[in-house]
C-alpha atoms as a PDB file:
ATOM      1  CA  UNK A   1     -16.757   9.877  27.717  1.00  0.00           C
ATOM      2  CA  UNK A   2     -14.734   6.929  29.388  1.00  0.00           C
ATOM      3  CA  UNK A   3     -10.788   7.334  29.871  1.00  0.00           C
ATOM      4  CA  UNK A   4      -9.107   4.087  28.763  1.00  0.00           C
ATOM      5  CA  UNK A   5      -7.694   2.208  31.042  1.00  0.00           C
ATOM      6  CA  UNK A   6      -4.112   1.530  30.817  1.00  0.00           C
ATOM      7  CA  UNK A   7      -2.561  -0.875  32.636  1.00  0.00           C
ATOM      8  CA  UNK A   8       0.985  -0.611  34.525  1.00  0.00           C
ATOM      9  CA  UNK A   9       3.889  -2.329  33.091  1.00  0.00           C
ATOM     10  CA  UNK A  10       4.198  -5.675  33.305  1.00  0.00           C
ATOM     11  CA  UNK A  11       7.060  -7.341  34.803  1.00  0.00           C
ATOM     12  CA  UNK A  12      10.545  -7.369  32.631  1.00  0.00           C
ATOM     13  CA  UNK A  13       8.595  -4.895  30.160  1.00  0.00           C
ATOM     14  CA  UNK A  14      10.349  -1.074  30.218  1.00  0.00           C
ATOM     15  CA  UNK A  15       7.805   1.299  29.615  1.00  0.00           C
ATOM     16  CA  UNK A  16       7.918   5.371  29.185  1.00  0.00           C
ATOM     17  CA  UNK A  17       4.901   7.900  28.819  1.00  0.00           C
ATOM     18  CA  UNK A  18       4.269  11.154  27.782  1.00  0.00           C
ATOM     19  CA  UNK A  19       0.899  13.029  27.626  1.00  0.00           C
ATOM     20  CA  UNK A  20       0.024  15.819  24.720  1.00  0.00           C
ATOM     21  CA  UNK A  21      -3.259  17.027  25.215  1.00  0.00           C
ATOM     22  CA  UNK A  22      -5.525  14.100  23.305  1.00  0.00           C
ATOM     23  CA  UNK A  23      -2.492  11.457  23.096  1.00  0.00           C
ATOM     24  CA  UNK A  24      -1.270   9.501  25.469  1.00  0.00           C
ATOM     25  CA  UNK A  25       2.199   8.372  24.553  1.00  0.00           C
ATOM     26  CA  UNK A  26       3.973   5.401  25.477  1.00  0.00           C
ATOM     27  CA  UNK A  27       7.638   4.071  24.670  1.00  0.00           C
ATOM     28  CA  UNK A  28       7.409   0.357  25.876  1.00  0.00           C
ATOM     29  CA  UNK A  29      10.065  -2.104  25.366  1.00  0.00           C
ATOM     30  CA  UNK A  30       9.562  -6.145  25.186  1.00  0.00           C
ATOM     31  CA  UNK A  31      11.806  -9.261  24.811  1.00  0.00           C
ATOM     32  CA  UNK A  32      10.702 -10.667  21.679  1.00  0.00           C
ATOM     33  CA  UNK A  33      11.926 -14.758  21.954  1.00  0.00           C
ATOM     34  CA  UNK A  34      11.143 -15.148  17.877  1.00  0.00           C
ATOM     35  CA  UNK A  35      13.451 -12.458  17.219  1.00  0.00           C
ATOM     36  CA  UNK A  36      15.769 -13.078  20.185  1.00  0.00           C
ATOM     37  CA  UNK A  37      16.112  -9.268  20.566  1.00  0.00           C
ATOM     38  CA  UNK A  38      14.382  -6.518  22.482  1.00  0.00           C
ATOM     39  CA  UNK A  39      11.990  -4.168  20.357  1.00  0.00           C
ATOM     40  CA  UNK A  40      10.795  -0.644  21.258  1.00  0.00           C
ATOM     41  CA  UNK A  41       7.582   0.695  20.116  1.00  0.00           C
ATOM     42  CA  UNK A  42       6.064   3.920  20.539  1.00  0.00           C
ATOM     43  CA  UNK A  43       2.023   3.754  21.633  1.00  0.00           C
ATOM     44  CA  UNK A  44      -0.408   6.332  20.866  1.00  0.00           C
ATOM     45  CA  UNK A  45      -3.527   6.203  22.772  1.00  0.00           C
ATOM     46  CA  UNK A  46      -6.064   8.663  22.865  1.00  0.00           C
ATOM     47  CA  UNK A  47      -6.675   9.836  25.991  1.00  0.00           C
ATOM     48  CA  UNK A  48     -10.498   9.737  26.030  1.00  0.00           C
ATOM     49  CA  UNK A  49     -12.884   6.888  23.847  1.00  0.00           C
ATOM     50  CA  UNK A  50     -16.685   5.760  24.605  1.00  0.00           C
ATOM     51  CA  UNK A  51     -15.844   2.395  24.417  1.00  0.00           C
ATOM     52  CA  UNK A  52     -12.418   0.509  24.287  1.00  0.00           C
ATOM     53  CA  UNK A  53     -13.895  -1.323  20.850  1.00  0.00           C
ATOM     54  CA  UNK A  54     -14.243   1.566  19.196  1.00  0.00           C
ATOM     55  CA  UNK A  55     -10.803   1.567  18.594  1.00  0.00           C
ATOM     56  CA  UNK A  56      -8.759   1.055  15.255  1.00  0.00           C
ATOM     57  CA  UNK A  57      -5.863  -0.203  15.689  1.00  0.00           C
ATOM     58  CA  UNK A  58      -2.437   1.320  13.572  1.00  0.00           C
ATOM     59  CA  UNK A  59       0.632  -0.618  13.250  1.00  0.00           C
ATOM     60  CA  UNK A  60       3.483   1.436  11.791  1.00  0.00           C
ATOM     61  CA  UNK A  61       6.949  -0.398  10.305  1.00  0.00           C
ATOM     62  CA  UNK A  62      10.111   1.940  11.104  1.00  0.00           C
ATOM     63  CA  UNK A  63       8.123   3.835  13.672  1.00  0.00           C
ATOM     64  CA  UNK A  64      11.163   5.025  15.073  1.00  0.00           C
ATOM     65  CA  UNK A  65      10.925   7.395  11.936  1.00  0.00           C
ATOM     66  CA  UNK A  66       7.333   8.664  13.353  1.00  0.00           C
ATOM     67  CA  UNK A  67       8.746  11.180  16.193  1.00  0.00           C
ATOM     68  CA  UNK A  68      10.815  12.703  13.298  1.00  0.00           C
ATOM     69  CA  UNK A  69       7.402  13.854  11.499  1.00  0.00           C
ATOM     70  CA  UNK A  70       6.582  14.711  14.214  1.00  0.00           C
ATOM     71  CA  UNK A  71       3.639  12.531  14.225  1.00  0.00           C
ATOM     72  CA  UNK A  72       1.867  13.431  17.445  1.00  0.00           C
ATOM     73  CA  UNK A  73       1.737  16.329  15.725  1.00  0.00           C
ATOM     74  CA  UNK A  74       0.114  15.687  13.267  1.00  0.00           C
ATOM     75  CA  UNK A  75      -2.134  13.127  15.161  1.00  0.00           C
ATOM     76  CA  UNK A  76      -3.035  15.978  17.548  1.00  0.00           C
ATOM     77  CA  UNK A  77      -4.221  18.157  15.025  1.00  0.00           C
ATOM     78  CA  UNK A  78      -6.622  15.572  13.776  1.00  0.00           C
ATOM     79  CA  UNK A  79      -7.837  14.119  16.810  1.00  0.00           C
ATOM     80  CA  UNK A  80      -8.472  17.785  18.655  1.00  0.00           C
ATOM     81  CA  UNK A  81     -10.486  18.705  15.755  1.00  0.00           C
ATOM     82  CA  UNK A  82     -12.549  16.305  15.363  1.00  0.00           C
ATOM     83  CA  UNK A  83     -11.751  14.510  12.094  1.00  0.00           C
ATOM     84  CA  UNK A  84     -10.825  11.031  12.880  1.00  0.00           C
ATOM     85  CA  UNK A  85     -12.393   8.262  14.310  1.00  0.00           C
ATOM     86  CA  UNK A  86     -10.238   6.564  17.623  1.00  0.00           C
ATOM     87  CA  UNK A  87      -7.502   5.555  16.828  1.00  0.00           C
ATOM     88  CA  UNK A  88      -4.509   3.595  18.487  1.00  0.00           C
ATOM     89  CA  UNK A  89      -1.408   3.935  16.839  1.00  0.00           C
ATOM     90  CA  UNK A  90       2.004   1.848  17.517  1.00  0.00           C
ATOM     91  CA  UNK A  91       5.333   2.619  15.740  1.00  0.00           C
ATOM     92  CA  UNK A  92       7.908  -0.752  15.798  1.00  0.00           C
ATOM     93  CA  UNK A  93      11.419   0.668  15.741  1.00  0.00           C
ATOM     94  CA  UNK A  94      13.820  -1.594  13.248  1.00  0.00           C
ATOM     95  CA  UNK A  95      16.225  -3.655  14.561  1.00  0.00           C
ATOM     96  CA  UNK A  96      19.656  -4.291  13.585  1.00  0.00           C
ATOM     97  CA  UNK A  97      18.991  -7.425  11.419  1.00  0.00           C
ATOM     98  CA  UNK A  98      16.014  -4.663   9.733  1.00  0.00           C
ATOM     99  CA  UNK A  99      16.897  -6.330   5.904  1.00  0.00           C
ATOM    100  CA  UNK A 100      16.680  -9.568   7.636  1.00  0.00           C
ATOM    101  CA  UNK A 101      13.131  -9.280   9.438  1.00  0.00           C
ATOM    102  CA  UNK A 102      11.555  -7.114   6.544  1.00  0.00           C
ATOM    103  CA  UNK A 103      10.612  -7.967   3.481  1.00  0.00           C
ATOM    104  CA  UNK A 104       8.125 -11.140   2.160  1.00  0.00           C
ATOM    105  CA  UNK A 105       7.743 -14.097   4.727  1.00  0.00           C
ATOM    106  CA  UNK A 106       7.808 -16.223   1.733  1.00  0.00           C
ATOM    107  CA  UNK A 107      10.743 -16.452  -0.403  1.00  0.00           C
ATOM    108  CA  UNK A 108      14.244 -14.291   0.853  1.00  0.00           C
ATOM    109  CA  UNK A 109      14.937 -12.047  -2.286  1.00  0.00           C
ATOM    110  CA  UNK A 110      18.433 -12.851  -4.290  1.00  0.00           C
ATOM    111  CA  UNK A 111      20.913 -11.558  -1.529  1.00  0.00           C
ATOM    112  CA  UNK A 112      19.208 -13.967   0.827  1.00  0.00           C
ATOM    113  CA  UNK A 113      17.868 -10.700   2.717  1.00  0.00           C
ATOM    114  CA  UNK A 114      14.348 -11.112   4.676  1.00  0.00           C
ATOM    115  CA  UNK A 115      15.474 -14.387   5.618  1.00  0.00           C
ATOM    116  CA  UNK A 116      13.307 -13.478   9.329  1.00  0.00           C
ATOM    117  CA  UNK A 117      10.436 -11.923   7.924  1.00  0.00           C
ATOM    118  CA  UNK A 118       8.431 -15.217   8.855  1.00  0.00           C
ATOM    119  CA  UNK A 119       9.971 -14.511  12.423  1.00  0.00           C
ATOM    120  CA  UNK A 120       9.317 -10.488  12.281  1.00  0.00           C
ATOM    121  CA  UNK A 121       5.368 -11.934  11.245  1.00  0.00           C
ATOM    122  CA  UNK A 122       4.899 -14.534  14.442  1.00  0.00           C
ATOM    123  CA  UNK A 123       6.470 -11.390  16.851  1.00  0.00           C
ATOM    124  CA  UNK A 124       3.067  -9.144  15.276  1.00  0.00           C
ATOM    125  CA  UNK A 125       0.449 -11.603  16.382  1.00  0.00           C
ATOM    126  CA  UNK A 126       1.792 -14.043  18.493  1.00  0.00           C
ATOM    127  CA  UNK A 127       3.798 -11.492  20.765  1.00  0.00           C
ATOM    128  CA  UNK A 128       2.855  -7.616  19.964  1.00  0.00           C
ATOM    129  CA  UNK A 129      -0.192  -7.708  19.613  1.00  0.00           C
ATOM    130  CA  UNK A 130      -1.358  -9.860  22.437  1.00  0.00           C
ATOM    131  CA  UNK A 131       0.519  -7.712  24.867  1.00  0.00           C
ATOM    132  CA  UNK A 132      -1.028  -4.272  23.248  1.00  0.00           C
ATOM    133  CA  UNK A 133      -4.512  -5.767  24.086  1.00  0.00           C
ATOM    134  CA  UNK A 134      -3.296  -7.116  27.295  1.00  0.00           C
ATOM    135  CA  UNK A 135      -1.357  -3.980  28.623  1.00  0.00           C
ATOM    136  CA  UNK A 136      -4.381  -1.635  27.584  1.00  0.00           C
ATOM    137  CA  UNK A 137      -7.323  -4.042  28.361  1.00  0.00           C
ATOM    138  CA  UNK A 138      -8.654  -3.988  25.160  1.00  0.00           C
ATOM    139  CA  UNK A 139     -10.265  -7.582  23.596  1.00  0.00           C
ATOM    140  CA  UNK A 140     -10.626  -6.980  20.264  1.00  0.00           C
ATOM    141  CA  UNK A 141     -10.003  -4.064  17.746  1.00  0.00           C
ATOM    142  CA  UNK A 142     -12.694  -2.286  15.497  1.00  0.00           C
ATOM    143  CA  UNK A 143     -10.567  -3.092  12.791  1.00  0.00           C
ATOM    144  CA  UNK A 144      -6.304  -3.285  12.083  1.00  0.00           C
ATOM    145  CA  UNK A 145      -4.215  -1.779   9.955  1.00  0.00           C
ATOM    146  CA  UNK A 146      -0.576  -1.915   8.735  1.00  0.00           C
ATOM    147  CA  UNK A 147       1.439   0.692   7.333  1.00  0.00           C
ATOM    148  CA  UNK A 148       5.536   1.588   6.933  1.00  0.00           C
ATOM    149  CA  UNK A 149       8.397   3.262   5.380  1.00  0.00           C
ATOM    150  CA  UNK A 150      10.424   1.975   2.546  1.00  0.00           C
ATOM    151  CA  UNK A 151      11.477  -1.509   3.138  1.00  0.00           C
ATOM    152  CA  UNK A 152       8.940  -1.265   6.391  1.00  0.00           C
ATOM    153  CA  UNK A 153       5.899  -0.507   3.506  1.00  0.00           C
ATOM    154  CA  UNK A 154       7.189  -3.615   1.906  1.00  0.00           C
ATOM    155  CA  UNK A 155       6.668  -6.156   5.139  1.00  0.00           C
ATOM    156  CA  UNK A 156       3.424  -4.609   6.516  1.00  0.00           C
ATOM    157  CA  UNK A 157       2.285  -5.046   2.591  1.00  0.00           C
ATOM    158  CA  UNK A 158       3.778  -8.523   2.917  1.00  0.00           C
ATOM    159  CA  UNK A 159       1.856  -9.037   6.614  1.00  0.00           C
ATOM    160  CA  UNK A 160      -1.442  -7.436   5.548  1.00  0.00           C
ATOM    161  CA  UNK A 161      -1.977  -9.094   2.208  1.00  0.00           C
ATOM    162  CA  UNK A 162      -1.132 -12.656   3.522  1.00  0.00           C
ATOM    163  CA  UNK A 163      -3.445 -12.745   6.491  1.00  0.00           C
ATOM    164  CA  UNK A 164      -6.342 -10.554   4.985  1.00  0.00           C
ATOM    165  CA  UNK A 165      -8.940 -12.161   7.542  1.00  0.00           C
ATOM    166  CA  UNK A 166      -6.921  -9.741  10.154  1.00  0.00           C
ATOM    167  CA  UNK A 167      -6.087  -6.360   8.498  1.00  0.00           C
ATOM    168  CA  UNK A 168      -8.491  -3.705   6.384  1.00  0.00           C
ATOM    169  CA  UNK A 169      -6.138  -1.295   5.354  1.00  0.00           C
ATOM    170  CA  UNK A 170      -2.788  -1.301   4.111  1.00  0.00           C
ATOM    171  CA  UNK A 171      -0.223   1.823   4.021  1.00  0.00           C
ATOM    172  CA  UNK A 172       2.647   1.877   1.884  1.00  0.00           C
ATOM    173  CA  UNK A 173       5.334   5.066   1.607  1.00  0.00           C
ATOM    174  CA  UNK A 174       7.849   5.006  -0.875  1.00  0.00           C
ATOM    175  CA  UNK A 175       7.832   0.834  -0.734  1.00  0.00           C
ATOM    176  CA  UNK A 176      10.286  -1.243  -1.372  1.00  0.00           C
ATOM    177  CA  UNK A 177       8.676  -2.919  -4.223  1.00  0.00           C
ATOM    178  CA  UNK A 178      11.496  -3.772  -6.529  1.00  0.00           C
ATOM    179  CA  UNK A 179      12.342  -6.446  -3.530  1.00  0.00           C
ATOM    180  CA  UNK A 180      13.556  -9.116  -6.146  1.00  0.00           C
ATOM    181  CA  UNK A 181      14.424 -13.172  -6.096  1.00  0.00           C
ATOM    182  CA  UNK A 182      16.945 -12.134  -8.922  1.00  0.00           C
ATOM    183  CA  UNK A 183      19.397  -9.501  -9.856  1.00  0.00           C
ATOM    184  CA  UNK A 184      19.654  -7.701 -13.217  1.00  0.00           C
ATOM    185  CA  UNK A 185      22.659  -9.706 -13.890  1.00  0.00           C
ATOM    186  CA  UNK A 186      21.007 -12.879 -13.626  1.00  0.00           C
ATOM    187  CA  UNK A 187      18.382 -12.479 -15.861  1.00  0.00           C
ATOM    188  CA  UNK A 188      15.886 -10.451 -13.890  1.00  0.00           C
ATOM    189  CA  UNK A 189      12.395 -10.217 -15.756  1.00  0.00           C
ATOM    190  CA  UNK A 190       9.414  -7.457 -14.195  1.00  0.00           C
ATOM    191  CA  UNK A 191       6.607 -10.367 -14.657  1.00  0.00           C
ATOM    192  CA  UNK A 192       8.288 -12.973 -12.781  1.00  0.00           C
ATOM    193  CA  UNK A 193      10.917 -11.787 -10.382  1.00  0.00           C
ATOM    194  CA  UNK A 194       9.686  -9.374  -8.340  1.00  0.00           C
ATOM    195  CA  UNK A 195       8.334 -10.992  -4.867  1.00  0.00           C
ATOM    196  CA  UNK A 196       4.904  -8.792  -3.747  1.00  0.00           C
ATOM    197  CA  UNK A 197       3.654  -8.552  -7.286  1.00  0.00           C
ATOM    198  CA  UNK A 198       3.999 -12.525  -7.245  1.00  0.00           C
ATOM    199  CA  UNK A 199       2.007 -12.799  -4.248  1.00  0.00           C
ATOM    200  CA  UNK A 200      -0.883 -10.407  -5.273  1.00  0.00           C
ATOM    201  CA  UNK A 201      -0.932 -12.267  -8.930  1.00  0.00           C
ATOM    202  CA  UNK A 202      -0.879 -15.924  -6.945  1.00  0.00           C
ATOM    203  CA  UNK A 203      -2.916 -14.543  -3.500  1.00  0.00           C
ATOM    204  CA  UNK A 204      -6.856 -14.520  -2.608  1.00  0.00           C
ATOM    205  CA  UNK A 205      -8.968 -11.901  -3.086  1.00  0.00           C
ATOM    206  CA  UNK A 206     -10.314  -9.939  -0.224  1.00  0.00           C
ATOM    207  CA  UNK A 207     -12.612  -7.558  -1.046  1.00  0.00           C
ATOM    208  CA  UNK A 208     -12.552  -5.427   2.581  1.00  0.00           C
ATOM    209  CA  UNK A 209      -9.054  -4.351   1.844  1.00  0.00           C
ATOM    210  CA  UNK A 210      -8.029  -1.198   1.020  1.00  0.00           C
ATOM    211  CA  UNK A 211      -4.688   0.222  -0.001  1.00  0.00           C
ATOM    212  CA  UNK A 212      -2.948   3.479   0.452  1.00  0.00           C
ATOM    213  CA  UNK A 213       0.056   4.126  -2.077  1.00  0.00           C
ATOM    214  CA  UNK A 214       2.135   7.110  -1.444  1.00  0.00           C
ATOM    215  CA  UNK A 215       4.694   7.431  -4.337  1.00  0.00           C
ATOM    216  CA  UNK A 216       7.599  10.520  -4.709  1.00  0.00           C
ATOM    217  CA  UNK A 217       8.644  11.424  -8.003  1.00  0.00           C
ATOM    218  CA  UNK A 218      12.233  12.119  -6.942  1.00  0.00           C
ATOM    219  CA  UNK A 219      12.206   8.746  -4.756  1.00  0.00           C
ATOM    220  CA  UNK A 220      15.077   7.771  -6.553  1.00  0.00           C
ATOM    221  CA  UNK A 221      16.697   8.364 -10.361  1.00  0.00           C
ATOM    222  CA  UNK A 222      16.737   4.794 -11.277  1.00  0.00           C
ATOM    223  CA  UNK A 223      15.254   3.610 -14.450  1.00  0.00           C
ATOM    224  CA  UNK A 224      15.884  -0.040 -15.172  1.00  0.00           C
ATOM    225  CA  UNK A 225      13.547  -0.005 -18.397  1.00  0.00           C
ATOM    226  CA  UNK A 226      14.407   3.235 -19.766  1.00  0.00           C
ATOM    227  CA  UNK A 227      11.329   4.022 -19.778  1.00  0.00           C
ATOM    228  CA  UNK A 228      11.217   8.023 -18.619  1.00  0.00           C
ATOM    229  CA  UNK A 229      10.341   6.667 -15.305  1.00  0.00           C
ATOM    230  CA  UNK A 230      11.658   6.019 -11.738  1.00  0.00           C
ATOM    231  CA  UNK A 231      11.758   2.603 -11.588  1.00  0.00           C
ATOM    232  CA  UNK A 232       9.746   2.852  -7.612  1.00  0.00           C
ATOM    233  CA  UNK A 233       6.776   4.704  -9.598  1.00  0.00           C
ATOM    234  CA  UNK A 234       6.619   2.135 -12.019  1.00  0.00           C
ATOM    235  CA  UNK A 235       6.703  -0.719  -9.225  1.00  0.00           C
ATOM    236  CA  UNK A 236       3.723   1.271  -7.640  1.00  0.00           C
ATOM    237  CA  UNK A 237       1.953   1.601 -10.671  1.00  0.00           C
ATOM    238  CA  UNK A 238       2.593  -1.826 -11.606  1.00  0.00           C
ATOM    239  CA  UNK A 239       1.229  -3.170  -8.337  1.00  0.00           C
ATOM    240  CA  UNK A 240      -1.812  -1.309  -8.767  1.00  0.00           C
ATOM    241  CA  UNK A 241      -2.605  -3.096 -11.857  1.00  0.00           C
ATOM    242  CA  UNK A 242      -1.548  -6.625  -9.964  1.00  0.00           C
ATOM    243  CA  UNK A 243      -4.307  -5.797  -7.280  1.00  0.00           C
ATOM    244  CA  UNK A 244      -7.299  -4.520  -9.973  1.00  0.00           C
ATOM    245  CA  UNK A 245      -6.464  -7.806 -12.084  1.00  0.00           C
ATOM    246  CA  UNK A 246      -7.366  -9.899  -8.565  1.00  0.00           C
ATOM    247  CA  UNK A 247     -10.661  -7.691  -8.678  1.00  0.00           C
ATOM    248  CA  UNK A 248      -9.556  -4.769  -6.672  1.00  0.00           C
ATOM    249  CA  UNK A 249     -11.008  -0.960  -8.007  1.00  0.00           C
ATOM    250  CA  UNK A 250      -9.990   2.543  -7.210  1.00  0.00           C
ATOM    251  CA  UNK A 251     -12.571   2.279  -4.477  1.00  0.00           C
ATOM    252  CA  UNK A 252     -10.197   0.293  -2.939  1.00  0.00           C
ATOM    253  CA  UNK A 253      -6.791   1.796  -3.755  1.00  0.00           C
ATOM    254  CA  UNK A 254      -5.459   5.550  -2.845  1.00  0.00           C
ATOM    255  CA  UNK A 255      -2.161   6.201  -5.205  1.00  0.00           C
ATOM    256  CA  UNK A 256      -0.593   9.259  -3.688  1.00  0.00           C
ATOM    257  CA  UNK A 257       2.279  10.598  -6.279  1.00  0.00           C
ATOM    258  CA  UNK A 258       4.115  13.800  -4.955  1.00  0.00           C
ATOM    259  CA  UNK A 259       5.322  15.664  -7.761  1.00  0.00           C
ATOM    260  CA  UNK A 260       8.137  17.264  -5.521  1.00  0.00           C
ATOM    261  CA  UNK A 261       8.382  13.789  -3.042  1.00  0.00           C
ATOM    262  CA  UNK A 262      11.717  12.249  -1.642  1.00  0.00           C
ATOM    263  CA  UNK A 263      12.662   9.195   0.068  1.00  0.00           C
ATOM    264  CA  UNK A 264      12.666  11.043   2.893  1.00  0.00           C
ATOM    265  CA  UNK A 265      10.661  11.665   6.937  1.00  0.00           C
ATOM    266  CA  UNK A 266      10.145  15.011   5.512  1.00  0.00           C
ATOM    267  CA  UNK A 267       8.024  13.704   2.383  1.00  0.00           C
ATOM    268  CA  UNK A 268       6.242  10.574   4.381  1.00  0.00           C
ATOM    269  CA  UNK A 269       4.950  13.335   6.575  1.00  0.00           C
ATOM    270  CA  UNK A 270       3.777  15.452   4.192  1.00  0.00           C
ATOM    271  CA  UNK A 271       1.528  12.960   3.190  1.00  0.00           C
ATOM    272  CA  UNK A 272       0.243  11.165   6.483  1.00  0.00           C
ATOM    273  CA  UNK A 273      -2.335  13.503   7.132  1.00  0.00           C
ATOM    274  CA  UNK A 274      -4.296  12.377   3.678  1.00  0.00           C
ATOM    275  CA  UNK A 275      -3.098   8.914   4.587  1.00  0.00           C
ATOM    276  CA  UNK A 276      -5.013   8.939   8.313  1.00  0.00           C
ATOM    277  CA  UNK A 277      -7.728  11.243   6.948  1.00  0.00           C
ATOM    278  CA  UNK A 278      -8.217   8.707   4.119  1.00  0.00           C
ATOM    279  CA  UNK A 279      -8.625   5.373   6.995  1.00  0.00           C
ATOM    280  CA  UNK A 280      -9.999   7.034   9.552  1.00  0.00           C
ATOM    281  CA  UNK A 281     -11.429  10.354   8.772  1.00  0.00           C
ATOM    282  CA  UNK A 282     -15.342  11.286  10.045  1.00  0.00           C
ATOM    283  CA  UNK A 283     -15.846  12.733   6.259  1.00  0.00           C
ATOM    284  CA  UNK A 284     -15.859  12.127   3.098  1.00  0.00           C
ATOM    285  CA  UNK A 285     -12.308  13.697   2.002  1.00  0.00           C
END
């Protein structure tokens, strides 16, 4: 087995590490001149690969919410025995402006929030992602993912569905999907107002995608439609028949609902185990 390489940090980049058996972790810190703010991201590398393009790459929305898990962990446990493929992992901690760089690159929703979400989408491949392959001398991926938390789920939905030719998976906990370009006040309508259902109806068809859906019944207690159901189930549910209407089948989509599952660290790491087994396990599971 080769180590990977990993590269000393470059100039005006601040850069932490930690080592847990299999993992290499990294807490690296860049200037990002499209968001005119510094982000922090946590790396996890596996110590030992055959070959750098073996490796998956695994961007995480609201990573700073991944040490809470904890998810080395839980990414320990998997690598040491044996069940996933390689796997790099990076966690993008929020911001301040986090309403204003999540969300859908395309339309702000009716309070005007994700108004930098095209911004948030130029930092992931014109800045982040050229300086993960850089810093760790790796040319290309096996494949990329995108996954997040919440609001987080929402954008690397958002990121992943609207540059398919880069991503395979997509990982979504307890999304944001009721993100809306109207309130209920103004004559909000299910069909037509809310934004990432509009883009799946409208978008392309990519058959190598794949999409992971992890849903808690107590996410919330809202029910705009009455209907005996949280109204974040129903936006899940609703988005699953969005993507099989563009030609997408349960081959392709994973809906996770937790009978007993919050909005909460404590239920998103409950289920990332299923979630990486799912992408990247060696078996059938």
């Amino acid at each position: 087995m080769l180590a990977v390489s990993v590269s000393l940090p470059t100039f005006g980049v601040m850069s932490e590490s930690r080592t847990v058996s299999s993992i290499l972790i990294e807490q690296k810190t860049i200037f990002s001149e499209y968001l005119e703010r510094e982000v922090v991201f946590d790396v996890y590398l596996p110590v030992s690969i055959g070959f750098p393009d073996e490796l998956s790459l695994l961007l995480f929305n609201d990573g700073q919410d991944l040490p809470k898990m904890p998810f080395d962990e839980i990414l320990e446990s998997l690598n040491t025995s044996g069940r996933l493929s390689p796997l790099l992992c990076v966690g993008i901690y929020c911001g301040a402006e986090r309403k204003m760089e999540y969300g859908v690159a395309y339309s702000a929703d009716y309070k005007g929030r994700g108004a930098k979400a095209g911004l948030y989408t130029r930092f992931i491949f014109d800045e982040l992602i050229p300086f993960i392959r850089k810093t760790y001398n790796i040319p290309s991926f096996r494949d990329k993912s995108f996954a997040g938390f919440s609001l987080g789920a929402l954008s690397a939905m958002d990121i992943a569905w609207n540059h398919g030719s880069e991503f395979t998976r997509v990982g979504m906990f307890s999304a944001s999907l009721w993100w809306r370009r109207k309130s209920y006040d103004e004559g909000y309508d299910d069909e037509q107002d809310r934004l990432m259902h509009l883009q799946v109806r409208k978008g392309i068809f990519h058959p190598w995608l794949r999409f992971f859906i992890e849903c808690g019944e107590q996410d919330e207690t809202a029910d705009r439609n009455n209907n005996g159901i949280i109204d974040s189930i129903d936006d899940a549910l609703d988005l699953i028949f969005e993507l099989k209407a563009k030609g997408y089948t349960d081959e392709h989509i994973h809906y996770l609902q937790m009978p007993s599952g919050k909005h909460e660290v404590a239920t998103w790491a409950k289920a990332m185990p299923a979630f990486l087994k799912w992408g990247w396990g060696k078996t059938t599971w």
